[in-house]
C-alpha atoms as a PDB file:
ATOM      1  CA  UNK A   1     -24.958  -7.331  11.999  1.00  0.00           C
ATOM      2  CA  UNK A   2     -25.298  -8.859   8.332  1.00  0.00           C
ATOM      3  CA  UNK A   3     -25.547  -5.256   6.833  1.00  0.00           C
ATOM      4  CA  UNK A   4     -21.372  -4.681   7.999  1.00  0.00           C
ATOM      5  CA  UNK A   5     -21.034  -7.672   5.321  1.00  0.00           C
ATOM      6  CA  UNK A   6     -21.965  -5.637   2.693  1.00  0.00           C
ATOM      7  CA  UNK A   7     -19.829  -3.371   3.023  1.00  0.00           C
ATOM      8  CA  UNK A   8     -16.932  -5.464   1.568  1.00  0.00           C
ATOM      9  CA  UNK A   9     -19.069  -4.694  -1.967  1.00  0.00           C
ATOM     10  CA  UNK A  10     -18.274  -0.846  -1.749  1.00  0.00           C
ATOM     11  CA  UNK A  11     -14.173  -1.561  -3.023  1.00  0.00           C
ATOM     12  CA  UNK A  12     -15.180  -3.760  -5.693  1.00  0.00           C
ATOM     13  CA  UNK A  13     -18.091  -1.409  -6.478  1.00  0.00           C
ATOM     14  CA  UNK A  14     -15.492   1.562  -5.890  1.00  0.00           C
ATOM     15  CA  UNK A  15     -12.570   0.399  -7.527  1.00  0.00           C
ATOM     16  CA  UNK A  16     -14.356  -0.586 -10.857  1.00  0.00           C
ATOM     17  CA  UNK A  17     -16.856   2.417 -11.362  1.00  0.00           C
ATOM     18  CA  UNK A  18     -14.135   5.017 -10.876  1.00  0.00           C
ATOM     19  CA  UNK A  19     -12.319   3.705 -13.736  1.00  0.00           C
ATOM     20  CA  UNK A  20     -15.153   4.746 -15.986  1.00  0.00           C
ATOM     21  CA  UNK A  21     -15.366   8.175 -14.647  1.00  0.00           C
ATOM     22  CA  UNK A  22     -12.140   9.193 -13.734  1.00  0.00           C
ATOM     23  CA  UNK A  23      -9.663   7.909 -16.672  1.00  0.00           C
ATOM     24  CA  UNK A  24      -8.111  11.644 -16.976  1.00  0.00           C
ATOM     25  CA  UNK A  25      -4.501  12.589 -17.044  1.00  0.00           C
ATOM     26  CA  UNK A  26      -4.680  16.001 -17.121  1.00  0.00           C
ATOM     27  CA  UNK A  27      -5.947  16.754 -13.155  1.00  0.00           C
ATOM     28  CA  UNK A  28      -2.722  15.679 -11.300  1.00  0.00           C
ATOM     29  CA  UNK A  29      -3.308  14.672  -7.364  1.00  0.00           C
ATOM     30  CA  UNK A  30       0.080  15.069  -5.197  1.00  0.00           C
ATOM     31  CA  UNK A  31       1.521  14.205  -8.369  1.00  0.00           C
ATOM     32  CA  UNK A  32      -0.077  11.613  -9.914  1.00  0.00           C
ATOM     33  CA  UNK A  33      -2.723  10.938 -12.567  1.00  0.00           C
ATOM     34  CA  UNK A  34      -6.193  10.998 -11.426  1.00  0.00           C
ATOM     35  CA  UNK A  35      -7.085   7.325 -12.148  1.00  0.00           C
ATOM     36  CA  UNK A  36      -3.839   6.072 -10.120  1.00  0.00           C
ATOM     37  CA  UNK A  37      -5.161   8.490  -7.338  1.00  0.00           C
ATOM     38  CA  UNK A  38      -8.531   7.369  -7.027  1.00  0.00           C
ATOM     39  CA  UNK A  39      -7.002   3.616  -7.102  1.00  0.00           C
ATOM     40  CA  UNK A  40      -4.565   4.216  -4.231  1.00  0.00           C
ATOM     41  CA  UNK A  41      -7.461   5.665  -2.163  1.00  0.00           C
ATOM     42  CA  UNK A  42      -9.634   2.793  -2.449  1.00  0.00           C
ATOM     43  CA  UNK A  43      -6.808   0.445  -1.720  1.00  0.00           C
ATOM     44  CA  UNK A  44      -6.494   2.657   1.485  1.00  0.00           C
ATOM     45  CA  UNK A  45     -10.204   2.763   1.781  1.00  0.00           C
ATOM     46  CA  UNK A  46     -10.507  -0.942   1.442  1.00  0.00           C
ATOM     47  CA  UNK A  47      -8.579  -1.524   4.474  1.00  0.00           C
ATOM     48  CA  UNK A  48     -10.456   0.657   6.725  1.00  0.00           C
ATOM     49  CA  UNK A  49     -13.531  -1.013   5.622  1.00  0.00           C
ATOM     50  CA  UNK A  50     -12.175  -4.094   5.997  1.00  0.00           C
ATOM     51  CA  UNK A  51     -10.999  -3.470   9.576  1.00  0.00           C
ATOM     52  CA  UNK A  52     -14.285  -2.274  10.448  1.00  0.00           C
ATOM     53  CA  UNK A  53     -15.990  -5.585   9.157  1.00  0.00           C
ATOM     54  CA  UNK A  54     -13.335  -7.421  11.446  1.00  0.00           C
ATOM     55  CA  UNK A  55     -14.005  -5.791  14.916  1.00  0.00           C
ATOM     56  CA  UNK A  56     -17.822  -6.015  14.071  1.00  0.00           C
ATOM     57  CA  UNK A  57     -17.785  -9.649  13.374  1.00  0.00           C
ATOM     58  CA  UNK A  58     -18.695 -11.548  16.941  1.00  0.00           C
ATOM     59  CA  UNK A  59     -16.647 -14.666  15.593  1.00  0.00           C
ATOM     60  CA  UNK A  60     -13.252 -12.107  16.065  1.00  0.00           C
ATOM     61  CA  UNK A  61     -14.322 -11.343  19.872  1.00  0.00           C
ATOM     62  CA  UNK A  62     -11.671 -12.651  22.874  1.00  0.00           C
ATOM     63  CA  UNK A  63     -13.241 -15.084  24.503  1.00  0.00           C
ATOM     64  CA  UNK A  64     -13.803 -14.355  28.399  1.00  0.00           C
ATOM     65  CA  UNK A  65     -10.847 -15.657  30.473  1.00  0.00           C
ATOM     66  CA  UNK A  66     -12.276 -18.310  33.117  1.00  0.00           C
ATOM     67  CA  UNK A  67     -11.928 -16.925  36.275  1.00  0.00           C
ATOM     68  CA  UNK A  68     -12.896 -20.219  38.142  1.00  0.00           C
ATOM     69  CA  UNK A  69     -10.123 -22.080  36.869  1.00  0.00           C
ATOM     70  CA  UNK A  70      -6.729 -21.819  38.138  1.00  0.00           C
ATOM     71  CA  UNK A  71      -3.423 -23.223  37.457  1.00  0.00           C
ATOM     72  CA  UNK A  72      -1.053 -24.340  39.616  1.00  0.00           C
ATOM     73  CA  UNK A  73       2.402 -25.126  40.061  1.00  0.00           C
ATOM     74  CA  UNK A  74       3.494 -28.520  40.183  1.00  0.00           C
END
């Protein structure tokens, strides 16, 4: 499960290259420049990515609820 690590590189990696190939004003997406778009999707990307590093991550598991113990009233 160390390869789901990795992919916390791909919004860094994402967010950085795109400025280099998409710094154009003239392609407008819903109404904004094309740089500003590609940001705002990898700030939505980033969080889908990150969620799926959290639920793979066995440290973020519930821990099984003891069955054997009991509590009772006093």
């Amino acid at each position: 499960m160390a390869w789901v690590r990795y992919l916390a590189v791909l919004p860094f990696v994402g967010l950085l290259g795109g400025v280099f190939f998409f710094n154009r004003v003239t392609p407008l997406v819903f109404g904004m420049p094309l740089l500003l778009a590609w940001i705002v999707l990898w700030i939505l990307l980033t969080a889908v990515i990150m969620t799926v590093i959290y639920r793979c991550d066995p440290e973020n598991a519930d821990p099984a609820p003891d069955l054997g113990a009991r509590r009772t009233r006093p």
